[in-house]
PDB file of N, CA and C in Angstrom:
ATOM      1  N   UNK A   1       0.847  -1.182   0.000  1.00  0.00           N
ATOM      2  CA  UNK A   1       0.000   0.000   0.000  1.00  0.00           C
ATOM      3  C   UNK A   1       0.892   1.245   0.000  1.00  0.00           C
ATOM      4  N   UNK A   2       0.146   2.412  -0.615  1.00  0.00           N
ATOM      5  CA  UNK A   2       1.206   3.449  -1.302  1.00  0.00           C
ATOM      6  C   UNK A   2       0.916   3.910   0.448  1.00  0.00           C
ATOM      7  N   UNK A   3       2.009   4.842   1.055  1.00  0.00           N
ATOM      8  CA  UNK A   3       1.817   5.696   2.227  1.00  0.00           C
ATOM      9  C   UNK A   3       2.338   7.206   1.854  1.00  0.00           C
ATOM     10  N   UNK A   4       1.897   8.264   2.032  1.00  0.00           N
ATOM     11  CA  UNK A   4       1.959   9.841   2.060  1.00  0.00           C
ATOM     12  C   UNK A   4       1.854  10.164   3.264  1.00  0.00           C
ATOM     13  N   UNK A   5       2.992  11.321   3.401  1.00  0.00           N
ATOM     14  CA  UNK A   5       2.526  12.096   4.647  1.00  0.00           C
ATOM     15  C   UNK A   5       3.366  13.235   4.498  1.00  0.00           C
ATOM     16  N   UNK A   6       2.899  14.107   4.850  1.00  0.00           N
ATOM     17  CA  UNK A   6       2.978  15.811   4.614  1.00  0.00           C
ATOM     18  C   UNK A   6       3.242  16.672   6.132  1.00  0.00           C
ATOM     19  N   UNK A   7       4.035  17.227   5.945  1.00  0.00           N
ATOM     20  CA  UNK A   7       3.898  18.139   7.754  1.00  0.00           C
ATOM     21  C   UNK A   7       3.536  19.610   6.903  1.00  0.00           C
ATOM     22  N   UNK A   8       2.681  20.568   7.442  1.00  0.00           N
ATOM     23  CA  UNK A   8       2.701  21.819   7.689  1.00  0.00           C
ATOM     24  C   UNK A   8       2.648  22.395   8.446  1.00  0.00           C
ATOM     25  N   UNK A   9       2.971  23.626   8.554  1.00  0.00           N
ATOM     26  CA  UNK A   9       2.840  24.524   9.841  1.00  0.00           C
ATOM     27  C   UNK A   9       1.915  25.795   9.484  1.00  0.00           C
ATOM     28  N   UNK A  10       1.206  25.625  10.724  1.00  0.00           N
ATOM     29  CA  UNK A  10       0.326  26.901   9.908  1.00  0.00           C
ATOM     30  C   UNK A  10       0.269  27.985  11.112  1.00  0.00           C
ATOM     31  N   UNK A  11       0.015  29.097  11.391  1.00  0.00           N
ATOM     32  CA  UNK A  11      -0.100  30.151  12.183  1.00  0.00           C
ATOM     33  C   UNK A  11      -0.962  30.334  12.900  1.00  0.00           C
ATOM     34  N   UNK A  12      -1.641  28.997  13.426  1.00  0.00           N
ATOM     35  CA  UNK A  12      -2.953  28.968  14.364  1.00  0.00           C
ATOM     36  C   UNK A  12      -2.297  28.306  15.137  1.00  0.00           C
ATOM     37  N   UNK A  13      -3.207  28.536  16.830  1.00  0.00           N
ATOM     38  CA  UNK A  13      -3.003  27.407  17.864  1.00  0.00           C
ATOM     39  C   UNK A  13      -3.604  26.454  17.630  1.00  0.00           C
ATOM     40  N   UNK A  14      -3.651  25.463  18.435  1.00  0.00           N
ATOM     41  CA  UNK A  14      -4.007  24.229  18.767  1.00  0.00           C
ATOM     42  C   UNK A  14      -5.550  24.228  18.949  1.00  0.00           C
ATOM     43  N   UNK A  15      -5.647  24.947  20.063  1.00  0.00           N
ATOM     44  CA  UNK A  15      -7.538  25.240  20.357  1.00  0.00           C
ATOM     45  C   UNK A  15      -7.920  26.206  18.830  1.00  0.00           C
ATOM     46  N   UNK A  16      -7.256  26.908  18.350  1.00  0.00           N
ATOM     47  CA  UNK A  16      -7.910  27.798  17.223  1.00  0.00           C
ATOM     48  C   UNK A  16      -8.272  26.589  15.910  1.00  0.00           C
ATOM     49  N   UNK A  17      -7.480  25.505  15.621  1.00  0.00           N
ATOM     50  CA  UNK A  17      -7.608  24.522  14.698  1.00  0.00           C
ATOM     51  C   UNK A  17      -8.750  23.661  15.515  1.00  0.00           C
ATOM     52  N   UNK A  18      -8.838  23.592  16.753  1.00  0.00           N
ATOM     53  CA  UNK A  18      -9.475  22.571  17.360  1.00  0.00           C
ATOM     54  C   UNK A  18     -11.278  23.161  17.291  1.00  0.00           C
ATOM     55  N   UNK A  19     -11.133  24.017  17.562  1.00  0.00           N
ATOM     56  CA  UNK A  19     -12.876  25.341  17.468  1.00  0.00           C
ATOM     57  C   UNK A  19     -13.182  25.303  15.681  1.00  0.00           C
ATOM     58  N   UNK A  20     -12.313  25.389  14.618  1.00  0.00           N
ATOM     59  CA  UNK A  20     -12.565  24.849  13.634  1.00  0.00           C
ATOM     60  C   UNK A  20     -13.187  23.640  13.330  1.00  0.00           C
ATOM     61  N   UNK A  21     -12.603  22.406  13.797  1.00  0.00           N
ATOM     62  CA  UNK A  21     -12.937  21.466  13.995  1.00  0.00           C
ATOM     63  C   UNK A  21     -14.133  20.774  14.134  1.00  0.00           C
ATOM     64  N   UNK A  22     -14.692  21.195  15.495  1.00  0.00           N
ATOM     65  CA  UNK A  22     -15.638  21.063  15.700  1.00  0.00           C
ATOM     66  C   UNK A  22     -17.214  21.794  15.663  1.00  0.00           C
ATOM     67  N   UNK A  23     -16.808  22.912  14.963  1.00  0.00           N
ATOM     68  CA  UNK A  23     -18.279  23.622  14.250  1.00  0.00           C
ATOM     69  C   UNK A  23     -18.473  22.746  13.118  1.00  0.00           C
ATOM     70  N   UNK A  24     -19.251  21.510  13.177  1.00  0.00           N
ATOM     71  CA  UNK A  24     -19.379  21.120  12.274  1.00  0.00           C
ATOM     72  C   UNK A  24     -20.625  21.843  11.647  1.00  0.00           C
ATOM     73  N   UNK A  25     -21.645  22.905  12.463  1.00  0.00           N
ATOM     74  CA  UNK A  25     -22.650  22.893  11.416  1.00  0.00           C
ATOM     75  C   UNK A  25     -22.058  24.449  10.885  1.00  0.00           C
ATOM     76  N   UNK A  26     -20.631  25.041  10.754  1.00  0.00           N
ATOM     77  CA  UNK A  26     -19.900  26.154   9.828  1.00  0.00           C
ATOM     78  C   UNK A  26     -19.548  25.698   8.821  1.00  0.00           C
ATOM     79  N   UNK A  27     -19.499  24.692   8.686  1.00  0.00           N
ATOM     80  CA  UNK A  27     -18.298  24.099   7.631  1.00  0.00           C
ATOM     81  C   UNK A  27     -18.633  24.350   6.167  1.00  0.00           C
ATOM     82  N   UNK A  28     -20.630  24.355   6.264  1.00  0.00           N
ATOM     83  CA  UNK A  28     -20.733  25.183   4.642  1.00  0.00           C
ATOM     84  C   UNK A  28     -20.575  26.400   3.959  1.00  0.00           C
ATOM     85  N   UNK A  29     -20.297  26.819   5.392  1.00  0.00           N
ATOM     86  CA  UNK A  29     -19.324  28.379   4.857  1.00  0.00           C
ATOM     87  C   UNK A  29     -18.312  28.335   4.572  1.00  0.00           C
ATOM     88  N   UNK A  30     -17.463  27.483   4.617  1.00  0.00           N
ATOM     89  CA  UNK A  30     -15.975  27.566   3.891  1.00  0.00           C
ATOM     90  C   UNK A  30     -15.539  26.358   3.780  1.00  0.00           C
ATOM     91  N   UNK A  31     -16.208  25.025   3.693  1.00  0.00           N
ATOM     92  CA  UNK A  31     -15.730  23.727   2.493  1.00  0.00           C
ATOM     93  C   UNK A  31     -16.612  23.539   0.775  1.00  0.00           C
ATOM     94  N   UNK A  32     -15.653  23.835  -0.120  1.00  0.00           N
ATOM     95  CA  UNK A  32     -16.306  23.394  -1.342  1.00  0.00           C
ATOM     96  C   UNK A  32     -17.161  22.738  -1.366  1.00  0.00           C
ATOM     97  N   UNK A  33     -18.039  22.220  -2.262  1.00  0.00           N
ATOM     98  CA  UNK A  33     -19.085  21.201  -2.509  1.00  0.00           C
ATOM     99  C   UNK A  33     -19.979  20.823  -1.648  1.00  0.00           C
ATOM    100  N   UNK A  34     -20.174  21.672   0.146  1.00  0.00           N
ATOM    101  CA  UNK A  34     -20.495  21.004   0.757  1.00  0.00           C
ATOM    102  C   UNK A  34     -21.945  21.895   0.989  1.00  0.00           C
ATOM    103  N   UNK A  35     -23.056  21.067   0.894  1.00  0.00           N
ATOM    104  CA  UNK A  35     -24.007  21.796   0.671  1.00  0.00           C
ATOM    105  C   UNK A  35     -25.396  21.719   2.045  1.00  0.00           C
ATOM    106  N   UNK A  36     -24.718  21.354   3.151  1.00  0.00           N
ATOM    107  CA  UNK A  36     -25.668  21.487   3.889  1.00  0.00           C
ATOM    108  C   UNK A  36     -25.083  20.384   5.332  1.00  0.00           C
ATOM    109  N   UNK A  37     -24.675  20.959   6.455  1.00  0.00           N
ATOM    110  CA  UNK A  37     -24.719  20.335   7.847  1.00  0.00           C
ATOM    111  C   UNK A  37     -25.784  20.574   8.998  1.00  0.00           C
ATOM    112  N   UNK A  38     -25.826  19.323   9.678  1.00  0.00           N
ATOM    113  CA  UNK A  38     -26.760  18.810  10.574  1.00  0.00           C
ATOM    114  C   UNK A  38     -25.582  18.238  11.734  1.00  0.00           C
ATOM    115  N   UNK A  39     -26.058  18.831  13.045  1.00  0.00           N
ATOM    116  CA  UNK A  39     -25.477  18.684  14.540  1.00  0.00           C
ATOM    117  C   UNK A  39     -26.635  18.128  15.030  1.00  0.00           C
ATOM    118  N   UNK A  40     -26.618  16.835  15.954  1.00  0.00           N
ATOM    119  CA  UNK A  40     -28.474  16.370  16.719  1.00  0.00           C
ATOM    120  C   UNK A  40     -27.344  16.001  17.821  1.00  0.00           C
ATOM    121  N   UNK A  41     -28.226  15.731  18.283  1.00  0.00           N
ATOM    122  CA  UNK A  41     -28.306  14.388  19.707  1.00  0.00           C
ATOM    123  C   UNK A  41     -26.666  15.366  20.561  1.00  0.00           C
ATOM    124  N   UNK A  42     -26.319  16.817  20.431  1.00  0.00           N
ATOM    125  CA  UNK A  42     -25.109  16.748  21.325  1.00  0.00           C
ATOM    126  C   UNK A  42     -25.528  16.861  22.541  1.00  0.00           C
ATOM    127  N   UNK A  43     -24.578  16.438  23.095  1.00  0.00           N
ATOM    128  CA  UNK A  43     -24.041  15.957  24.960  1.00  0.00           C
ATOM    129  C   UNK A  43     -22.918  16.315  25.591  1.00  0.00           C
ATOM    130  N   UNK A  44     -22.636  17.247  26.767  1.00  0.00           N
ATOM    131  CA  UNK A  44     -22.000  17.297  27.864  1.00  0.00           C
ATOM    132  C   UNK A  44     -21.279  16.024  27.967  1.00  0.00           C
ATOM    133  N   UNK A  45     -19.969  15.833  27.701  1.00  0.00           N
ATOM    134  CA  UNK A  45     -19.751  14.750  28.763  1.00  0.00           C
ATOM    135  C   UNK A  45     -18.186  14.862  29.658  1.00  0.00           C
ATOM    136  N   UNK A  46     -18.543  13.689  30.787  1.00  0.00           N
ATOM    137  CA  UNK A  46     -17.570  14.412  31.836  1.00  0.00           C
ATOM    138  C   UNK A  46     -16.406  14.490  31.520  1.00  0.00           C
ATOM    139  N   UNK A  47     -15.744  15.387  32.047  1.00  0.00           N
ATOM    140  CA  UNK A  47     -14.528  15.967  31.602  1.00  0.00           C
ATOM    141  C   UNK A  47     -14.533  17.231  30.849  1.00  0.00           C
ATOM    142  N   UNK A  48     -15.571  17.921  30.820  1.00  0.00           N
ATOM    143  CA  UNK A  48     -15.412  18.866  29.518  1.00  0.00           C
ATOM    144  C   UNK A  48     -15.828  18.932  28.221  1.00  0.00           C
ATOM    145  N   UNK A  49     -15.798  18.015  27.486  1.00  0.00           N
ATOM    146  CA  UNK A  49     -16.049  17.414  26.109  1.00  0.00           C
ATOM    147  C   UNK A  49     -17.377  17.224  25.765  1.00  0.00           C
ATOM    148  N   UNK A  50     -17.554  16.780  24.333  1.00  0.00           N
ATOM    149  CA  UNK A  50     -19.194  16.334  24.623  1.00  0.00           C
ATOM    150  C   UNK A  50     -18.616  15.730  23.064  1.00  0.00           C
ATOM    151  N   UNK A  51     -19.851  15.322  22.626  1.00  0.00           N
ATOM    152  CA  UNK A  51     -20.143  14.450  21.609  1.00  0.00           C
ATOM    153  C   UNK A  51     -21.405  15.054  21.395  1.00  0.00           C
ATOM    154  N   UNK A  52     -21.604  14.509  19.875  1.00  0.00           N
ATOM    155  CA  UNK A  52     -22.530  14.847  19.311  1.00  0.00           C
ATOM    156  C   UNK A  52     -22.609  13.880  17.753  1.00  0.00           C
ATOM    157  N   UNK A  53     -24.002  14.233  17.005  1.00  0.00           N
ATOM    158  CA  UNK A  53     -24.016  13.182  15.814  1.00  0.00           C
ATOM    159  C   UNK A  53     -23.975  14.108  14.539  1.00  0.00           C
ATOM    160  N   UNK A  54     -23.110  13.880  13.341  1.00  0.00           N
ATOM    161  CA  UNK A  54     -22.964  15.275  12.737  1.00  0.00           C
ATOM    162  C   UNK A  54     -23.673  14.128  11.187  1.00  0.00           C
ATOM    163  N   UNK A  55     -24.326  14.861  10.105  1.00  0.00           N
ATOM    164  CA  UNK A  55     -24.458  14.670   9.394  1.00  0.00           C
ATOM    165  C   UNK A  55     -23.742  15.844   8.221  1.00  0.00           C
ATOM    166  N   UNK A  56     -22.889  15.674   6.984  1.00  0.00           N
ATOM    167  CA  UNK A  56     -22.258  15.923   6.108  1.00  0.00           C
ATOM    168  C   UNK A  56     -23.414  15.727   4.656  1.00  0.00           C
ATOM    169  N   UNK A  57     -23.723  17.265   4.013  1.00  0.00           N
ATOM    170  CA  UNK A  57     -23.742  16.548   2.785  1.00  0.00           C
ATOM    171  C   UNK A  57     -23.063  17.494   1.398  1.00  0.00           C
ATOM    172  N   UNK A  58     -22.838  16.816   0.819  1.00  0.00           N
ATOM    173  CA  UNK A  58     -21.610  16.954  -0.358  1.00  0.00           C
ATOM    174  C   UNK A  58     -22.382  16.503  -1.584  1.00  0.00           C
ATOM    175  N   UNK A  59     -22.063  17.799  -2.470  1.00  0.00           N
ATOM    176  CA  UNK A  59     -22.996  17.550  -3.927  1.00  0.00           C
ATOM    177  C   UNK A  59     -22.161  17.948  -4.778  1.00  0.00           C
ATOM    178  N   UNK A  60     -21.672  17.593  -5.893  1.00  0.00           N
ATOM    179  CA  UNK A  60     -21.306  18.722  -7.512  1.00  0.00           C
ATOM    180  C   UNK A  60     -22.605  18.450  -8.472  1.00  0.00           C
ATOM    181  N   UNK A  61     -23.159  19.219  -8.436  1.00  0.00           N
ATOM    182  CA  UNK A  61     -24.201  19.417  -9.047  1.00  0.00           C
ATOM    183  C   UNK A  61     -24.131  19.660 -10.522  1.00  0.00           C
ATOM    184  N   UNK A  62     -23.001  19.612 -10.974  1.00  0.00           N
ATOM    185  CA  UNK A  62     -22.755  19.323 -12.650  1.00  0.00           C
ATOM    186  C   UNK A  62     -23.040  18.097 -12.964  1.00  0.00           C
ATOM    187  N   UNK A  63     -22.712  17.140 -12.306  1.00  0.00           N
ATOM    188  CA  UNK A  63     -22.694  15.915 -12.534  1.00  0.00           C
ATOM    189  C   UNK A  63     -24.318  15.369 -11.682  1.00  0.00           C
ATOM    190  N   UNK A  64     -24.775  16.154 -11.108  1.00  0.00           N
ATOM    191  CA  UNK A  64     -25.891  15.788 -10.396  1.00  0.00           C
ATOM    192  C   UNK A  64     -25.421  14.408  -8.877  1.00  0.00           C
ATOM    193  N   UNK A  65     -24.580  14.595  -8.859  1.00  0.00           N
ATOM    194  CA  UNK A  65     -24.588  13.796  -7.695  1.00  0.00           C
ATOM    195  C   UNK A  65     -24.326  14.558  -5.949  1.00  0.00           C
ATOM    196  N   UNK A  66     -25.049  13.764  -5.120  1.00  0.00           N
ATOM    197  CA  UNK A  66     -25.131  14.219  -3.396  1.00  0.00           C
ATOM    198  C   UNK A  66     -25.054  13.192  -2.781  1.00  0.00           C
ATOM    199  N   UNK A  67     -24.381  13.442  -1.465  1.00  0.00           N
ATOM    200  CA  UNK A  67     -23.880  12.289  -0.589  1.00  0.00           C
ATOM    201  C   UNK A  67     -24.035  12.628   0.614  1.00  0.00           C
ATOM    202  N   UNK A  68     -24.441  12.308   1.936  1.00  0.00           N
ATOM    203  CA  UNK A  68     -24.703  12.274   2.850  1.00  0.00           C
ATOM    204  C   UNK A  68     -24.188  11.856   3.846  1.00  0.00           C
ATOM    205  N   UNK A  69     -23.109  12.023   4.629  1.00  0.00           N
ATOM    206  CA  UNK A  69     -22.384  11.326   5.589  1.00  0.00           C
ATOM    207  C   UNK A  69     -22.032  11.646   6.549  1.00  0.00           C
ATOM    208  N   UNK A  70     -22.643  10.593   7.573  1.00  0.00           N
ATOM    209  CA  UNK A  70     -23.021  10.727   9.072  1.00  0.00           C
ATOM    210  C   UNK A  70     -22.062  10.171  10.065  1.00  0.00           C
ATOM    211  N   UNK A  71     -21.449  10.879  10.933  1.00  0.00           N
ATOM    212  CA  UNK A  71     -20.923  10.382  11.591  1.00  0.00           C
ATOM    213  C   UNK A  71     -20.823  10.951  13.500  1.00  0.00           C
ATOM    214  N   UNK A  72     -20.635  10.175  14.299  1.00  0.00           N
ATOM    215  CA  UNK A  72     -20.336  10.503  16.180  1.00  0.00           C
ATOM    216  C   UNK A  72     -19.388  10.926  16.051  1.00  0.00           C
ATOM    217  N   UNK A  73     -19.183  12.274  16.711  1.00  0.00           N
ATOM    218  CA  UNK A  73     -17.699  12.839  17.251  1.00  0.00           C
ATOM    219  C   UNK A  73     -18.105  13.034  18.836  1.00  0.00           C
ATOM    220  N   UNK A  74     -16.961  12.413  18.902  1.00  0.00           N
ATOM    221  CA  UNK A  74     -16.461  12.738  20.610  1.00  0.00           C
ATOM    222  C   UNK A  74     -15.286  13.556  20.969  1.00  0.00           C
TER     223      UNK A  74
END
């Protein structure tokens, strides 16, 4: 299997990449193709953190195709 790996450095902290991160329902403001997010079911959990259920959906609409993809972040 082919393996890649890339380092960059970029001019953000850690929490500033990390608050990116987890707005998943921002992300159609500034990822291509991505045409619509869904946040449900988030939760507090101990320690600080929480979880939540994010749904993704992704279209190029030249080609007419959309995709939908759901996933738990903790």
């Amino acid at each position: 299997m082919t393996k890649f790996t890339v380092t960059r450095r970029v001019p953000f902290s850690a929490d500033q990449i990390y608050a990116i991160a987890v707005d998943v329902a921002a992300y159609k403001e500034f990822l291509p193709l991505m045409t619509g997010s869904t946040v449900r079911n988030r939760q507090k959990l101990p320690g600080g953190g929480e979880s939540f259920d994010a749904a993704l959906t992704i279209a190029y609409k030249k080609l007419n195709i959309s995709e939908t993809l759901t996933s738990r972040v903790e």
